[in-house]
Structure formats: C-alpha cells, structure tokens
C-alpha atoms as a PDB file:
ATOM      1  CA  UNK A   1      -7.203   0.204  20.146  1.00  0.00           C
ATOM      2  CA  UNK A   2      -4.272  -2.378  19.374  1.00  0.00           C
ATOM      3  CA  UNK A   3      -7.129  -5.136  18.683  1.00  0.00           C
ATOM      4  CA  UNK A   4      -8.348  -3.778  14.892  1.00  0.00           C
ATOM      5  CA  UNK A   5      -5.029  -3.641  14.152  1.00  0.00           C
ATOM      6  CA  UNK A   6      -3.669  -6.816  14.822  1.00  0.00           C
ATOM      7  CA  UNK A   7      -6.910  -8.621  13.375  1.00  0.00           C
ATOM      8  CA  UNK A   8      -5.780  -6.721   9.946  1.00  0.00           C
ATOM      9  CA  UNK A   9      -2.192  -7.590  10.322  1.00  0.00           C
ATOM     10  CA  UNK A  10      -3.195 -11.232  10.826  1.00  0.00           C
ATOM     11  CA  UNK A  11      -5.947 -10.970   7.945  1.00  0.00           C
ATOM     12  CA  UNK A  12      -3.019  -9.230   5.436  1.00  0.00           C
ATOM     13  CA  UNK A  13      -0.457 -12.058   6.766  1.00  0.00           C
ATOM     14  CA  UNK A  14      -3.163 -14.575   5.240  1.00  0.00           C
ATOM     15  CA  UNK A  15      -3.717 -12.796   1.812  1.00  0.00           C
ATOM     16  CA  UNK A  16       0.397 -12.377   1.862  1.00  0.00           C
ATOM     17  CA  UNK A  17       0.535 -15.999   1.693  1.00  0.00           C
ATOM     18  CA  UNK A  18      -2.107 -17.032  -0.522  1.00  0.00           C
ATOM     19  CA  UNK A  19      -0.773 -14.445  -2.888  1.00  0.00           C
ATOM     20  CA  UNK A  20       3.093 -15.811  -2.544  1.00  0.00           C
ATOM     21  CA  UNK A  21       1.396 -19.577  -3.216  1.00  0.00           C
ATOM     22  CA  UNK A  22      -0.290 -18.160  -6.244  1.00  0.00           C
ATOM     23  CA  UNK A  23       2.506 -16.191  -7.485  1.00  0.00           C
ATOM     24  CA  UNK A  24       4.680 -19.187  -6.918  1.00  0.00           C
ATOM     25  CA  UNK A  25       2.305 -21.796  -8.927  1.00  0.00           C
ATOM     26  CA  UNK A  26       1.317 -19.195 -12.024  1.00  0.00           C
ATOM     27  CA  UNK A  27       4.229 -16.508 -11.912  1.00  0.00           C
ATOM     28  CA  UNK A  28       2.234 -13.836 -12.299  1.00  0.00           C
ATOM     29  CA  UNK A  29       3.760 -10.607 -11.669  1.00  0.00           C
ATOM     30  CA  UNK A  30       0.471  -8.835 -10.552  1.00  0.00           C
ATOM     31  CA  UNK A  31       0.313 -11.735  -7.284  1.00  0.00           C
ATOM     32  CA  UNK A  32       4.022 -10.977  -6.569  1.00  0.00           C
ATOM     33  CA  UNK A  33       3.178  -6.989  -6.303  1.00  0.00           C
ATOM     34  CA  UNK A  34      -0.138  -7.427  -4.553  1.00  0.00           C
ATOM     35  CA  UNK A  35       1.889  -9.728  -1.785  1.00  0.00           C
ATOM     36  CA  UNK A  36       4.273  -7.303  -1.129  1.00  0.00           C
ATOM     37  CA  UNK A  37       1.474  -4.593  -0.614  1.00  0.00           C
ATOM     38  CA  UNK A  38       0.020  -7.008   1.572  1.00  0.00           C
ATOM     39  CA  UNK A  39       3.206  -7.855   3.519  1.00  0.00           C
ATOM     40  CA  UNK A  40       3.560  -3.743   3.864  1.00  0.00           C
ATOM     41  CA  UNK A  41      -0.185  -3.130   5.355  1.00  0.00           C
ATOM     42  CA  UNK A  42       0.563  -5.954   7.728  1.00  0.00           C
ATOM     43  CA  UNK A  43       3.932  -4.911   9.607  1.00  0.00           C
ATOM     44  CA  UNK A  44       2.349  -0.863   9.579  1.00  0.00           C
ATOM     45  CA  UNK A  45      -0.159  -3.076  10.962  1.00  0.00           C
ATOM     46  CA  UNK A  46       1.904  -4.326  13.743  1.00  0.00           C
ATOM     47  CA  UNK A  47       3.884  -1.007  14.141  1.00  0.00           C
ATOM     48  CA  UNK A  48      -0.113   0.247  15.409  1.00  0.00           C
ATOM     49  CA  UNK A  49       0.122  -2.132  17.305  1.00  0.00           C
ATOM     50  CA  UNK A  50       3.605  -1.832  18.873  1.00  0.00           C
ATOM     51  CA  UNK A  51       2.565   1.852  19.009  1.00  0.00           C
ATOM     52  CA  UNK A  52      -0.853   1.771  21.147  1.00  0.00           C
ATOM     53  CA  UNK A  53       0.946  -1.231  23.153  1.00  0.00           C
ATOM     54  CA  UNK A  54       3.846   0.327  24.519  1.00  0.00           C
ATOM     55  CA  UNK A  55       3.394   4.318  23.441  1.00  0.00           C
ATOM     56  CA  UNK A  56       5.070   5.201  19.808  1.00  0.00           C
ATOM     57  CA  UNK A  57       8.328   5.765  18.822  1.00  0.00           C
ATOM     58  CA  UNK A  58      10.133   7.043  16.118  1.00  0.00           C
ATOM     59  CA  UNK A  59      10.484   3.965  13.771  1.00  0.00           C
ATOM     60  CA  UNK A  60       7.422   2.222  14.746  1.00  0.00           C
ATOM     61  CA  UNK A  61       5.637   5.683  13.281  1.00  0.00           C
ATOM     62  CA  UNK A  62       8.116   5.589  10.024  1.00  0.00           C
ATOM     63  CA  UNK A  63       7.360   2.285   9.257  1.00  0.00           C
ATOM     64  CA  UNK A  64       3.500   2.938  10.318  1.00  0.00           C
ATOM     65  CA  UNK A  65       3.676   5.954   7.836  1.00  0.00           C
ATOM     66  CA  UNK A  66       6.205   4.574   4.479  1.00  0.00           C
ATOM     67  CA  UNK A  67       4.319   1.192   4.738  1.00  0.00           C
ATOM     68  CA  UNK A  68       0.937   2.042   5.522  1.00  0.00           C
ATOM     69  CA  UNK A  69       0.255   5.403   4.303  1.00  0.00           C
ATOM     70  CA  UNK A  70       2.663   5.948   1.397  1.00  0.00           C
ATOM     71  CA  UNK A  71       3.760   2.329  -0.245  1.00  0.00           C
ATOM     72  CA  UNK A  72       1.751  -0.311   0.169  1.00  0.00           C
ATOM     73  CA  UNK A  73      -0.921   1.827  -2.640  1.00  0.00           C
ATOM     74  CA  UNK A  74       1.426   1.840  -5.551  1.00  0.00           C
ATOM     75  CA  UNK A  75       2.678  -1.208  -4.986  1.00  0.00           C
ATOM     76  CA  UNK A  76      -1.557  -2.569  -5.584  1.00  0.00           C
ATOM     77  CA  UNK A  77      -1.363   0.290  -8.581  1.00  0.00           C
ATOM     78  CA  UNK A  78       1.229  -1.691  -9.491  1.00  0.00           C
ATOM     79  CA  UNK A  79      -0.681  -4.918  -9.889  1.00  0.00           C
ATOM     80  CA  UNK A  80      -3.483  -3.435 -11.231  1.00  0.00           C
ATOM     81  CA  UNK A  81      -1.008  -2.152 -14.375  1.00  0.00           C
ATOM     82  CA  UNK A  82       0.536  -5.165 -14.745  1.00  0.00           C
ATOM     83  CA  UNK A  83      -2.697  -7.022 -15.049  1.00  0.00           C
ATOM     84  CA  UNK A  84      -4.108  -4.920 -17.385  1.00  0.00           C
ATOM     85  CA  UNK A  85      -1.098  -4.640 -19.523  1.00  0.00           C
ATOM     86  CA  UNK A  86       0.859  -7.959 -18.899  1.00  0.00           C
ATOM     87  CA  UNK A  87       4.125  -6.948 -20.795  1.00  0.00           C
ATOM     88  CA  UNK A  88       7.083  -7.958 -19.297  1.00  0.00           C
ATOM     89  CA  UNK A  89       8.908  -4.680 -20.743  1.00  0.00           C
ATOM     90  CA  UNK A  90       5.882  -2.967 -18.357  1.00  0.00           C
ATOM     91  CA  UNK A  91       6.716  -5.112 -15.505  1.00  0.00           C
ATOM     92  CA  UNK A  92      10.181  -4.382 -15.449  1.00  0.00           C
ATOM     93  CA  UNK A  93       9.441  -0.434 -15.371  1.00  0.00           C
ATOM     94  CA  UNK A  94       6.995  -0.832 -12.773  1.00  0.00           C
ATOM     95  CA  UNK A  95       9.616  -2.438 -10.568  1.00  0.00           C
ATOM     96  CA  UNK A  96      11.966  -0.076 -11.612  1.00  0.00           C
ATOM     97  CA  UNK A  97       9.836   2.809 -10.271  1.00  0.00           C
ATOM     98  CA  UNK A  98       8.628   1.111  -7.327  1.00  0.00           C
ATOM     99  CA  UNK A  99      12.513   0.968  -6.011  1.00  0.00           C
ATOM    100  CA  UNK A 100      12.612   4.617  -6.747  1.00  0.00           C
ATOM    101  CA  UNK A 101       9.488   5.794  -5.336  1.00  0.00           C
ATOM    102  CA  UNK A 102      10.270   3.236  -1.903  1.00  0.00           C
ATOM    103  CA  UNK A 103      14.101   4.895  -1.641  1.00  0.00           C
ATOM    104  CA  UNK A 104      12.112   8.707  -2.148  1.00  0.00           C
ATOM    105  CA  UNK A 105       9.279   7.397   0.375  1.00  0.00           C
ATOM    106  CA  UNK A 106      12.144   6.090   3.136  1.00  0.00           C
ATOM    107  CA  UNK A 107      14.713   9.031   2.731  1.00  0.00           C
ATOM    108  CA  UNK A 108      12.078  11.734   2.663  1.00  0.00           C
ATOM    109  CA  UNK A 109      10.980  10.448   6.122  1.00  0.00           C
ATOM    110  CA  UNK A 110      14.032   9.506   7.502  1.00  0.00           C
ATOM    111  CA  UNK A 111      15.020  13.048   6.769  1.00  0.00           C
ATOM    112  CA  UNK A 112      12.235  14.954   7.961  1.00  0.00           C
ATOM    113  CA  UNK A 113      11.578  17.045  10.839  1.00  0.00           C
ATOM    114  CA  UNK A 114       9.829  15.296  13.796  1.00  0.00           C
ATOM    115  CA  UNK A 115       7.847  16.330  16.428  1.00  0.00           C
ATOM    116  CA  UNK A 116       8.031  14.101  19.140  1.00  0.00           C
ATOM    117  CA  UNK A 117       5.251  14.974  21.594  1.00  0.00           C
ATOM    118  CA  UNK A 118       3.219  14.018  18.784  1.00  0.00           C
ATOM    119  CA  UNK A 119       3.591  10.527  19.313  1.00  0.00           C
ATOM    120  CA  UNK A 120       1.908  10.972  22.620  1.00  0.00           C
ATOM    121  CA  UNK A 121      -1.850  10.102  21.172  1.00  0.00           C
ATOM    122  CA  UNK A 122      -3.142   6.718  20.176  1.00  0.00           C
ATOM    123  CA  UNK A 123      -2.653   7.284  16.771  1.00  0.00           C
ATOM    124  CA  UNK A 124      -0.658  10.398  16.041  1.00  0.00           C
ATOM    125  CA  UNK A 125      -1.135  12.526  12.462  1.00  0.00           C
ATOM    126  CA  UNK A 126       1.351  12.663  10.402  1.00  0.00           C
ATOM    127  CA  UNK A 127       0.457  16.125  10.091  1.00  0.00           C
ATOM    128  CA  UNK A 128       1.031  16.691  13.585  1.00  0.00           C
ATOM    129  CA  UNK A 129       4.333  14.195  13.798  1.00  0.00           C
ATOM    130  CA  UNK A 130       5.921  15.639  10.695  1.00  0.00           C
ATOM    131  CA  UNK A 131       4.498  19.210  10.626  1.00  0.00           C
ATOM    132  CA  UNK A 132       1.736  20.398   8.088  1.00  0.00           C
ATOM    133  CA  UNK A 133       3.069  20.869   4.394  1.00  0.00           C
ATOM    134  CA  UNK A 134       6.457  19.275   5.406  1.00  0.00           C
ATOM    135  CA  UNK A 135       7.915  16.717   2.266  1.00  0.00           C
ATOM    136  CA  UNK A 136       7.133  13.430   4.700  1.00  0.00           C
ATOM    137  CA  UNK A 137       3.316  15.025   5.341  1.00  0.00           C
ATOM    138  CA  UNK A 138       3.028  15.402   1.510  1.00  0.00           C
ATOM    139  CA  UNK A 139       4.035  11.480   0.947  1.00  0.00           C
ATOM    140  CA  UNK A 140       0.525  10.385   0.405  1.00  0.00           C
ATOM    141  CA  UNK A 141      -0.675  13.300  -1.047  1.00  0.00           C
ATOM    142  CA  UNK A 142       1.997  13.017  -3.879  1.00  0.00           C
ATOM    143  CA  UNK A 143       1.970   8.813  -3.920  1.00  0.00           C
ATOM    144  CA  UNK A 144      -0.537   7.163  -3.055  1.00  0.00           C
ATOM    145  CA  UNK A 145      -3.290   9.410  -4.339  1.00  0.00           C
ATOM    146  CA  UNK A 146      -2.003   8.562  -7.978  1.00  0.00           C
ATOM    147  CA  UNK A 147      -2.100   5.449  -7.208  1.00  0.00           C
ATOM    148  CA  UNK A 148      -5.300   5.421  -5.749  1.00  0.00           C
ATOM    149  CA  UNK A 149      -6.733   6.860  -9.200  1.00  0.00           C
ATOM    150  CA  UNK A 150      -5.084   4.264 -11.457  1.00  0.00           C
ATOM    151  CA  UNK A 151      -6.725   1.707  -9.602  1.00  0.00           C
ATOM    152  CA  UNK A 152     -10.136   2.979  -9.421  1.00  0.00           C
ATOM    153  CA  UNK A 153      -9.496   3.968 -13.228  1.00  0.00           C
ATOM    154  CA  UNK A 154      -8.155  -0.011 -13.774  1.00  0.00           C
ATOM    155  CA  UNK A 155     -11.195  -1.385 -11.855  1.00  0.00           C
ATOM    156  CA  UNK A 156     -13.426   0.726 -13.871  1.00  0.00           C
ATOM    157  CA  UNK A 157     -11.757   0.137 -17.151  1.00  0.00           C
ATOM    158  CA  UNK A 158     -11.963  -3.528 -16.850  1.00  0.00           C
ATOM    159  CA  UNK A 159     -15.795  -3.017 -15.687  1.00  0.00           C
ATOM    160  CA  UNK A 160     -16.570  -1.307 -19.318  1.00  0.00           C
ATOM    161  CA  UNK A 161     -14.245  -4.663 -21.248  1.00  0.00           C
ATOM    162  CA  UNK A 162     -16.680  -6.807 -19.255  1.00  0.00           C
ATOM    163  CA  UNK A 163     -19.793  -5.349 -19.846  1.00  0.00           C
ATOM    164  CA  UNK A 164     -20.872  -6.556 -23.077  1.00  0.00           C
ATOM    165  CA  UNK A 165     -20.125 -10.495 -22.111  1.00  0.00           C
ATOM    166  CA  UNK A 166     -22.545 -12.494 -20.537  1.00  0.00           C
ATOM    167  CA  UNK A 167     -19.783 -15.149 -18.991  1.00  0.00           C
ATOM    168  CA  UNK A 168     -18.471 -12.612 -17.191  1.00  0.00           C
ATOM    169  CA  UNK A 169     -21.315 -10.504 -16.166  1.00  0.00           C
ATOM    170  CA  UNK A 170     -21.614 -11.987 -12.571  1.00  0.00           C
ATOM    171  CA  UNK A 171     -17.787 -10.524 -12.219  1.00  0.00           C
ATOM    172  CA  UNK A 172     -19.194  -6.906 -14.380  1.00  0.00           C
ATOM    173  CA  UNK A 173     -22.236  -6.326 -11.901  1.00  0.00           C
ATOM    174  CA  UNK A 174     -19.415  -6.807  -8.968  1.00  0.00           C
ATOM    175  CA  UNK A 175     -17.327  -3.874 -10.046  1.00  0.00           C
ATOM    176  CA  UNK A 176     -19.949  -1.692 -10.893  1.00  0.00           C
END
C-alpha cells in the first residue's frame, strides 16, 4: 500500500523541481503555482505513506486531507488562470485568495470533529474521519471541485484558441 504512494511523492518531488528551475529562469507565475501544487501532492504523498507505515494519526491525515484533497487543486486552477490571463493585477488576486482559501482549508480541519477509530484502515475517508456533511468533509466538495471545473474549462478553452492554427495543431489534437 505505502509503495504507489511514495513512487508519486518521488515523481511530484521531480516535477516540483523542474517547475522551481523553470520558474526561476522565466518568472512565470503559472510555474511558481504549479510547484507549489506539486510540493503539496508530494508531502500528502508521504503523509500515505507515514500513515500505511506506522498506522495514521491525526496530522499525518490533516496534512493527507488540506494538501491532497483540498489545496493542491486550486493552487493548479491557479496556474491555469494565470496562464490564460497573464496580468500581474490577476496574479496578485490569485495569491491573495489562495492565502485565504489555505487559512479556511487548515482552520476548518484543525477545528473539526474527529473520529479516531477511523484512522484504523489503510486509507481512512474523510467521511468516516471527519463525519459525513461535517465543514472539513465538505472541503473538497466546496474547493477543489471549482477548481477542478476552471481547469477543465481552461484546458478546453485553450483547445478551441488552438484549433484553427496549423503550428499548433499537434498541441490542439492533444487536448481534445
């Protein structure tokens, strides 16, 4: 169980850096937000890990669930905006509503009710951990959905801009 998770911490570690080279070369604020989603999918990564190693606590699930589940999708949303847009006036806002959204995400955990005999399983719910309908279960549902749609919307908004050019059709029959 702690194997699939440590081979995707490892892979995110690698795209953290090649994203923090990149950002550092071009200054591109899309790399920066991308390598910080990356940074967050690897150490929930490792709290799996921690977690099926040596049986789950308490933080190992809150960072598991604020990094994996709830952040580390707006944060990419994030990217996705700033790429499309590229406005530094946009990029500022975006950061600006990240901080909010990550102090929401931590103190609506931190806060929540918690079942510990939850964290018996392998991988424990956090339906089951936090209670179904509880603020901390609804996280996802109220984040990273959202976010999910503005980057399937970005992806397939940038699809239709490329669809008409023939040096960038190889990139327009990838996203289709």
């Amino acid at each position: 169980m702690w194997v699939f998770p440590l081979a995707a911490g490892a892979v995110a570690l690698l795209f953290t850096a090649q994203l923090g080279r990149q950002f550092a070369s071009r200054h591109r604020p899309a790399q920066l937000f991308w390598a910080v989603a990356m940074l967050m999918y690897a150490l929930a990564s490792l709290a799996v890990v921690l977690g099926a190693i040596g049986g789950w606590t308490r933080l190992e699930f809150e960072v598991f669930w604020v990094l994996g589940a709830v952040l580390n999708v707006p944060f990419l949303a994030a990217g996705e905006i700033d790429l499309l847009v590229h406005r530094p006036s946009v990029t500022a806002a975006l950061w600006l509503l990240l901080v909010f959204v990550c102090a929401y995400a931590v103190a609506t955990t931190r806060t929540a009710l918690f079942d510990p005999s939850a964290l018996a399983q392998d991988l424990p719910s956090g339906k089951e951990v936090f209670g179904a309908g509880s603020a901390a279960h609804r996280l996802p549902q109220l984040i990273s959905i959202p976010s999910y749609l503005i980057l399937v919307g970005g992806a397939i908004w940038s699809a239709w801009r490329m669809r008409g050019r023939p040096e960038l059709r190889d990139r327009f029959m990838g996203t289709r």
